[in-house]
Protein backbone atom coordinates (compact mmCIF):
# COMPACT_ATOMS: atom_id res chain seq x y z
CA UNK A 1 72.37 -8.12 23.28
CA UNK A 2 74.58 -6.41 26.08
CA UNK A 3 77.08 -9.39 27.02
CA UNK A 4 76.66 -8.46 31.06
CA UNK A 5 73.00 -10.13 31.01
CA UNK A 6 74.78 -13.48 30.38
CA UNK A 7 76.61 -12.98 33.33
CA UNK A 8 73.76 -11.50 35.82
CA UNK A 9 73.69 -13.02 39.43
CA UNK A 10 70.52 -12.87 41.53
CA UNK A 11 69.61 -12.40 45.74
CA UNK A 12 66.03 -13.78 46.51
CA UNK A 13 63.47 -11.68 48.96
CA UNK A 14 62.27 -14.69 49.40
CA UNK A 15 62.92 -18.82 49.21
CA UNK A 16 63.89 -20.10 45.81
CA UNK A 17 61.47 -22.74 46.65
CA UNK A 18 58.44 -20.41 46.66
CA UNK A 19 58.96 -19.27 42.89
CA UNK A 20 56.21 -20.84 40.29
CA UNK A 21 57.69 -22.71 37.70
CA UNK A 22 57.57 -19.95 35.03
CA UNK A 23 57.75 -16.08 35.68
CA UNK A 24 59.01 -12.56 35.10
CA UNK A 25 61.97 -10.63 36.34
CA UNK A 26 62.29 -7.21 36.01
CA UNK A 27 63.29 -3.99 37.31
CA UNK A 28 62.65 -0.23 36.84
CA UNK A 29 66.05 1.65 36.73
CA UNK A 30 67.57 3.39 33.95
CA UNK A 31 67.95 0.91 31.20
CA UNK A 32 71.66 0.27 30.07
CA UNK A 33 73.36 2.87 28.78
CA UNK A 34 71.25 5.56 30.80
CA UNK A 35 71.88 7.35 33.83
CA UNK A 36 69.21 8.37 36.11
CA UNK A 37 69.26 10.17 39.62
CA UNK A 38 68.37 7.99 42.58
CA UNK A 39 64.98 9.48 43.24
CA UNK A 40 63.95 8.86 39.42
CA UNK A 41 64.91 5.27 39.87
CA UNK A 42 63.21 4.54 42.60
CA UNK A 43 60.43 6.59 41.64
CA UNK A 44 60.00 4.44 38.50
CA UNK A 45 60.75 0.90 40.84
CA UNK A 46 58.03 2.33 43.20
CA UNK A 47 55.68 2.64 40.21
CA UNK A 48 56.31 -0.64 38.90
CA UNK A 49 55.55 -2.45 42.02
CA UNK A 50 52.41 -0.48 42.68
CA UNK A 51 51.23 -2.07 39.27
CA UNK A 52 52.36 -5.23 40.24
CA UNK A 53 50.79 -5.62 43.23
CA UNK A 54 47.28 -3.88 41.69
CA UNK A 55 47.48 -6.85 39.37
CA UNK A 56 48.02 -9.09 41.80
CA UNK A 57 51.09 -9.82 39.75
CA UNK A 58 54.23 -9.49 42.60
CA UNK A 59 55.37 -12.40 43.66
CA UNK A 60 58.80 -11.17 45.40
CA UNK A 61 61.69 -8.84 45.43
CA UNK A 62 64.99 -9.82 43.52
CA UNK A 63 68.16 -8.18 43.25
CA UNK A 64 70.26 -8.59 40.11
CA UNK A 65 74.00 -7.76 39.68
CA UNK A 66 77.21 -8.10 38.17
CA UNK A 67 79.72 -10.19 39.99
CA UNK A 68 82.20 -7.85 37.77
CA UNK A 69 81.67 -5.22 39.19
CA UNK A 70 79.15 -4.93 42.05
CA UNK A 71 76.39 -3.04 40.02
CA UNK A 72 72.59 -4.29 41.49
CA UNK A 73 69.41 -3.55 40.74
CA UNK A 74 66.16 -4.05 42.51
CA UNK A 75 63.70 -5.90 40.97
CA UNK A 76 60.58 -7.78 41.18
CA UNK A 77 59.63 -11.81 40.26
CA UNK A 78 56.09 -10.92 38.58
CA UNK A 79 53.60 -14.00 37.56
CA UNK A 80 53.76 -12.40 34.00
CA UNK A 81 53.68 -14.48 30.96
CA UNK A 82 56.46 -13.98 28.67
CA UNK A 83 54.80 -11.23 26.34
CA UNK A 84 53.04 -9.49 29.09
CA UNK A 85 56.46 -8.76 31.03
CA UNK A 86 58.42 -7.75 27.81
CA UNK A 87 55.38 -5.03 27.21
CA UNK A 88 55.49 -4.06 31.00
CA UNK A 89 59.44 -3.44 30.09
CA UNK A 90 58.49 -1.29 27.36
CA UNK A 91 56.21 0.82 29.24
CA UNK A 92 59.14 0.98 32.00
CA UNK A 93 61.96 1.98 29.75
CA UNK A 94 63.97 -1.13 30.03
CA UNK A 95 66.13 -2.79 27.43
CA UNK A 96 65.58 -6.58 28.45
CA UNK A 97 63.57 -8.63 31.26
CA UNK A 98 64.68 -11.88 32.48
CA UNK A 99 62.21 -14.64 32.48
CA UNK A 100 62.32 -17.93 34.05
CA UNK A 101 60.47 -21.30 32.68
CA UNK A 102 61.04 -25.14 33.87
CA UNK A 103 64.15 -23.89 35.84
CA UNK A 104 65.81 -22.17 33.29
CA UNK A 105 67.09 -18.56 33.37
CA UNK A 106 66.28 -16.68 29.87
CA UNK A 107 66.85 -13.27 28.63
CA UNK A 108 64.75 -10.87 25.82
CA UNK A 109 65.04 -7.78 24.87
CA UNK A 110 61.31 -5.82 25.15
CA UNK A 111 61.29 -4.60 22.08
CA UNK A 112 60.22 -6.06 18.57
CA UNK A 113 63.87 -7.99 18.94
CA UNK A 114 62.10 -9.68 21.55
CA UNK A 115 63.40 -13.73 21.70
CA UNK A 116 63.82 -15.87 24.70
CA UNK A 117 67.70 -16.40 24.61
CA UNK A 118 68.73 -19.33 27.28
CA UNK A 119 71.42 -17.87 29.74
CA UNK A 120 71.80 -21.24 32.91
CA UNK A 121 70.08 -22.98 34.93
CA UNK A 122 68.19 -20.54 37.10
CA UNK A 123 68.85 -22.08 40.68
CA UNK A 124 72.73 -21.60 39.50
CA UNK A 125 72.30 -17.84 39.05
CA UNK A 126 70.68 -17.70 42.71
CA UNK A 127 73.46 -16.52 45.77
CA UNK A 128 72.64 -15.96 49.28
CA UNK A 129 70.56 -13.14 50.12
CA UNK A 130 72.75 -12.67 53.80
């Protein structure tokens, strides 16, 4: 697993306090590794939150990045269940989602490697959104 997912900070769209206990981040971009233009990124982040919200899945916005250096993506908190987000990551070309459980941050690839690897205490991952 790419070591930069250990390391992955996260700004809130909306109170930390509002979260469920257990559910989903992930994003749409060009998975690691890939480049994609701006319009087919947000292109494929538009299409993922149109089938989030059809679900009745979105719970939020969420922005991860690298405090190394600066890269962010947008992203969406989803009440998924663990399997469900890892095969919504499939269908959206991603490498790994982030899902979060009893207050702890986890990371899984979406394909068959998938296994919930503990990266910190979510709420310890979580910066200021101003």
């Amino acid at each position: 697993m790419t070591p930069v997912y250990f390391d992955t900070r996260f700004k809130l769209g909306l109170p930390l306090s509002e979260l469920p206990d257990s559910f989903a981040i992930i994003t749409a971009y060009a998975t690691t590794g890939e480049v994609w233009t701006g319009e087919d990124n947000h292109a494929a982040s538009d299409a993922l939150r149109a089938e989030l919200e059809q679900g009745g899945k979105l719970i939020g916005t969420i922005t991860g990045y690298s405090p190394a250096t600066q890269h962010a993506e947008p992203g969406y908190a989803a009440a998924l269940e663990f399997e469900e987000a890892c095969k919504m990551g499939v269908r959206f070309k991603q490498d790994a989602i982030y899902f979060v459980s009893s207050g702890t941050l986890f990371v899984s690839h979406c394909d068959h490697r998938r296994s919930l690897k503990p990266v910190a205490q979510f709420a310890k991952r979580v910066d200021p959104s101003g």
